[in-house]
C-alpha atoms as a PDB file:
ATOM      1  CA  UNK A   1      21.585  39.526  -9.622  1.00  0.00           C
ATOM      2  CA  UNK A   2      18.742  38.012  -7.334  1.00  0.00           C
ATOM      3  CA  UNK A   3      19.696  36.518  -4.281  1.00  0.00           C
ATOM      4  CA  UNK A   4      17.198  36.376  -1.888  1.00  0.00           C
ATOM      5  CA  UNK A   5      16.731  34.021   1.490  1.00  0.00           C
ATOM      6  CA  UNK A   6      13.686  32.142   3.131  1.00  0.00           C
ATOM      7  CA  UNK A   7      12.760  29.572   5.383  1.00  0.00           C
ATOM      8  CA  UNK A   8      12.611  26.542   3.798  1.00  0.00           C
ATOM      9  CA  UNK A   9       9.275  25.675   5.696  1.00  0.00           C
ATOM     10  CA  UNK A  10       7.251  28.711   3.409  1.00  0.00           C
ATOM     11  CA  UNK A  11       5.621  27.594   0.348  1.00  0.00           C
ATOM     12  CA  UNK A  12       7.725  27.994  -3.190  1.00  0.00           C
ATOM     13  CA  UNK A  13       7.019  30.720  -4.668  1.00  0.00           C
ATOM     14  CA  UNK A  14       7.054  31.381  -8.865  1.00  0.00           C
ATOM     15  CA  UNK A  15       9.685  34.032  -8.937  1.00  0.00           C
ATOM     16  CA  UNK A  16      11.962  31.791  -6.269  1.00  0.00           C
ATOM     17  CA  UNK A  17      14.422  30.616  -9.650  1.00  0.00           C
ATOM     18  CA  UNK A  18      16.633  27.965  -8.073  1.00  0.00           C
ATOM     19  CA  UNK A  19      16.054  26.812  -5.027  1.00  0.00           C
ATOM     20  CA  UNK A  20      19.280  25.626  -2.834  1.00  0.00           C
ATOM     21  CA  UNK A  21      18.842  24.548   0.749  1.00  0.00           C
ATOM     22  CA  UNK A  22      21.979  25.702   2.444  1.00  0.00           C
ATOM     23  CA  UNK A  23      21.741  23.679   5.446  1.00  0.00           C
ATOM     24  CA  UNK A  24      23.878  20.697   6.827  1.00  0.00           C
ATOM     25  CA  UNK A  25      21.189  19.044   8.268  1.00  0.00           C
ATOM     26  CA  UNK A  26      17.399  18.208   6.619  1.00  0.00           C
ATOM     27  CA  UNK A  27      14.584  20.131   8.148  1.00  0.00           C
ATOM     28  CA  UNK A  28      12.983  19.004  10.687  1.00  0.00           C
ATOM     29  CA  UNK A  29       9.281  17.898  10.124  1.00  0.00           C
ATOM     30  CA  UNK A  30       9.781  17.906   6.194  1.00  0.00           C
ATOM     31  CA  UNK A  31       9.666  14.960   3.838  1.00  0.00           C
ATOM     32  CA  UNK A  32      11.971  15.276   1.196  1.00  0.00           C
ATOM     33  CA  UNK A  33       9.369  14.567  -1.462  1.00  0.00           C
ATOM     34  CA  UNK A  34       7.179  17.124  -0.317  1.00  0.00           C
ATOM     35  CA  UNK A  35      10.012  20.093  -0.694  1.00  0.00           C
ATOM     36  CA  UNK A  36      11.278  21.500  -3.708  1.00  0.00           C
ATOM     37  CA  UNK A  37      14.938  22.057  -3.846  1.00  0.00           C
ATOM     38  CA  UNK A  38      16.961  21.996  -6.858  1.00  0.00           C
ATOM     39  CA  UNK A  39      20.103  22.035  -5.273  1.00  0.00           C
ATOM     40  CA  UNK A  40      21.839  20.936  -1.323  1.00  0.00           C
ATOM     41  CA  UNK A  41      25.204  21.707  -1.635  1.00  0.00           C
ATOM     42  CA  UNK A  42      26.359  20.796   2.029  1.00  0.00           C
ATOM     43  CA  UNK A  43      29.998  21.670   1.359  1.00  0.00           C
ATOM     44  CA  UNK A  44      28.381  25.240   1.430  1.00  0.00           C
ATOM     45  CA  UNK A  45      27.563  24.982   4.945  1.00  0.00           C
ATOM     46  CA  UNK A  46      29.081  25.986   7.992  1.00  0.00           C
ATOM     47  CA  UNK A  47      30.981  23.258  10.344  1.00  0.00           C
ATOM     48  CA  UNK A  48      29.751  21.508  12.678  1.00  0.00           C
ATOM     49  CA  UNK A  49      32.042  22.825  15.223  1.00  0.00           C
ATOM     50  CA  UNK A  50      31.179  25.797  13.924  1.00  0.00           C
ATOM     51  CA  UNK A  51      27.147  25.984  13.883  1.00  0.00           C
ATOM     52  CA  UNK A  52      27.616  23.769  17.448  1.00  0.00           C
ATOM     53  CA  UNK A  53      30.114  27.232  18.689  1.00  0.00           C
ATOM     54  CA  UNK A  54      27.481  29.684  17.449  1.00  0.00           C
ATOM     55  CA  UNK A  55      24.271  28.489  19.022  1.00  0.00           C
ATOM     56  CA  UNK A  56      26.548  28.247  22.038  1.00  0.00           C
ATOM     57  CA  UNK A  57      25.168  31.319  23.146  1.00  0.00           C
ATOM     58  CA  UNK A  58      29.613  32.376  22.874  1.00  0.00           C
ATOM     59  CA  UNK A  59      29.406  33.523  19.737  1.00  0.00           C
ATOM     60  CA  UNK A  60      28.347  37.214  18.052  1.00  0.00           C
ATOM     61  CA  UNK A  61      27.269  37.235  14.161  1.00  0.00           C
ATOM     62  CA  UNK A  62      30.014  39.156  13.614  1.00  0.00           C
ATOM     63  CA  UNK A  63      32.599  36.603  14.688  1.00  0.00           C
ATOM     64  CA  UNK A  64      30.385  34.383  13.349  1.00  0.00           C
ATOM     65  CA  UNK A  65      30.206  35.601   9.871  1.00  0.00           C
ATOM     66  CA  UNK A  66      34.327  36.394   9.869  1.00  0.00           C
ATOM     67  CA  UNK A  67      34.748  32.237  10.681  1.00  0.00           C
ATOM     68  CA  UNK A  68      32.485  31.314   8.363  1.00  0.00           C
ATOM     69  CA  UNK A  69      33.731  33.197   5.412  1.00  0.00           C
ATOM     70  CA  UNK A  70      37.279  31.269   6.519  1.00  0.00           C
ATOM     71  CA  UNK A  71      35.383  28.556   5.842  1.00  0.00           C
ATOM     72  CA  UNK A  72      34.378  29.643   2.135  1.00  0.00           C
ATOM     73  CA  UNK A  73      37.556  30.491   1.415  1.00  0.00           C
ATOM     74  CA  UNK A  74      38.413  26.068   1.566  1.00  0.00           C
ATOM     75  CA  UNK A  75      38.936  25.234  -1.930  1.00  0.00           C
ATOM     76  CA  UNK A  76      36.044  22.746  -2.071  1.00  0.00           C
ATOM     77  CA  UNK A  77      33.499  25.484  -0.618  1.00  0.00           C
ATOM     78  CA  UNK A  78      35.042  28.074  -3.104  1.00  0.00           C
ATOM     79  CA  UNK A  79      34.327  26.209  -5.853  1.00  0.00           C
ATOM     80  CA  UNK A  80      30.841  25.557  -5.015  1.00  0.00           C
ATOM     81  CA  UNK A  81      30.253  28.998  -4.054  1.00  0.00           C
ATOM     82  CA  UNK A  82      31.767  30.608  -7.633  1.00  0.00           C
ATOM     83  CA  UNK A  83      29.198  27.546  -9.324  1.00  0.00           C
ATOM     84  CA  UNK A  84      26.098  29.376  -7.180  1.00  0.00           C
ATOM     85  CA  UNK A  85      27.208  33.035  -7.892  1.00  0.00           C
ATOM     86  CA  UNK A  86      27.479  31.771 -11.390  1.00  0.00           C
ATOM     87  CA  UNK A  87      23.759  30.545 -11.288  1.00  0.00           C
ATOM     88  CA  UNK A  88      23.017  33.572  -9.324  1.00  0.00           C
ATOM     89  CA  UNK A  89      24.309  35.573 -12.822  1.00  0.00           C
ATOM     90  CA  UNK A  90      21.777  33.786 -14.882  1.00  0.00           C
ATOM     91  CA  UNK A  91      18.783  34.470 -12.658  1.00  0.00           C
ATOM     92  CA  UNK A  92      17.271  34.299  -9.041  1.00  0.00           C
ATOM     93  CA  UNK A  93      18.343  32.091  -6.463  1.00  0.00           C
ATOM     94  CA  UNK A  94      16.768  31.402  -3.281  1.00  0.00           C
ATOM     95  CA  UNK A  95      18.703  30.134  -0.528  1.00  0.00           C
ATOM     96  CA  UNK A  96      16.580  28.015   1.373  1.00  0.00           C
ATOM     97  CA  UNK A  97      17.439  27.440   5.470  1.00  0.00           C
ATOM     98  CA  UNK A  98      15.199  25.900   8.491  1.00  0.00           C
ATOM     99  CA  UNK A  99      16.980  28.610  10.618  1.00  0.00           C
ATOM    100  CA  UNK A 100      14.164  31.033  12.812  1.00  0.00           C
ATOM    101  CA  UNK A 101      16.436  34.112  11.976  1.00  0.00           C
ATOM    102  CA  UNK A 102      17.342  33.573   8.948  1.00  0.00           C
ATOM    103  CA  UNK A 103      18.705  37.643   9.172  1.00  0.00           C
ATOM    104  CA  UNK A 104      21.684  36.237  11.316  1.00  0.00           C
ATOM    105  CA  UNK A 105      22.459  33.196   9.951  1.00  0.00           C
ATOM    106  CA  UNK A 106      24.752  31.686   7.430  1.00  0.00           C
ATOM    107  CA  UNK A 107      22.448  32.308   4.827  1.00  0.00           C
ATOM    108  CA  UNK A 108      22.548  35.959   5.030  1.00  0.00           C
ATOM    109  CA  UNK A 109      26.132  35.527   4.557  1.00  0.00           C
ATOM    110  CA  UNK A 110      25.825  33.574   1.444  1.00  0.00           C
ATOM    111  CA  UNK A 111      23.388  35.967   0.172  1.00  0.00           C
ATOM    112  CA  UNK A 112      25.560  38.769   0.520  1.00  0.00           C
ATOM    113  CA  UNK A 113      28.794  37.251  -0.875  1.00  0.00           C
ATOM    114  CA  UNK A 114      26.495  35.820  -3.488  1.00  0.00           C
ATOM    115  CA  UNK A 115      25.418  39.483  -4.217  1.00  0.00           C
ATOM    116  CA  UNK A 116      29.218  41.076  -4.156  1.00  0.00           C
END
């Protein structure tokens, strides 16, 4: 399996596979005809209350990550996370995300349950 994530402001690249933006919100600064994204499943994303808690400056990743894999556990964010490990079985996925450290964000989760 190839799971791999980058800012969704870097050029595509040919071995990306399918590209999912994992975000809530767009981008900032992007047009959406000027991305390519294949899929923007927004049930996959963390809260609000949640992403509004950990920029707070409160929150570790660690707590972080623990809530947010709560979240994935919801039956509607299960589902769509078995669909992605499922594409994520039949080649490389990129998970796409506007966030600076994209290390210590949700999509490092993802990646890593996406991986398991």
């Amino acid at each position: 399996m190839s799971v791999r994530v980058r800012r969704i402001y870097d050029p595509p690249e040919p071995d990306d596979g399918l590209r999912v933006l994992v975000d809530r919100l767009w981008p900032r600064g992007l047009a959406k005809d000027a991305v390519r994204i294949d899929e923007w499943p927004k049930g996959l994303t963390p809260s609000t209350e949640l992403r509004h808690w950990y920029h707070s400056d409160h929150g570790t990743y660690d707590e972080f990550r623990h809530r947010y894999e709560a979240e994935l556990r919801e039956p509607e964010a299960a589902e769509l996370l078995d669909g992605l490990r499922e594409s994520a079985r039949k080649g490389p996925v990129t998970l796409l995300t506007a966030s600076k450290k994209p290390d210590t964000s949700h999509a490092a989760v993802l990646a890593e349950l996406l991986e398991d």
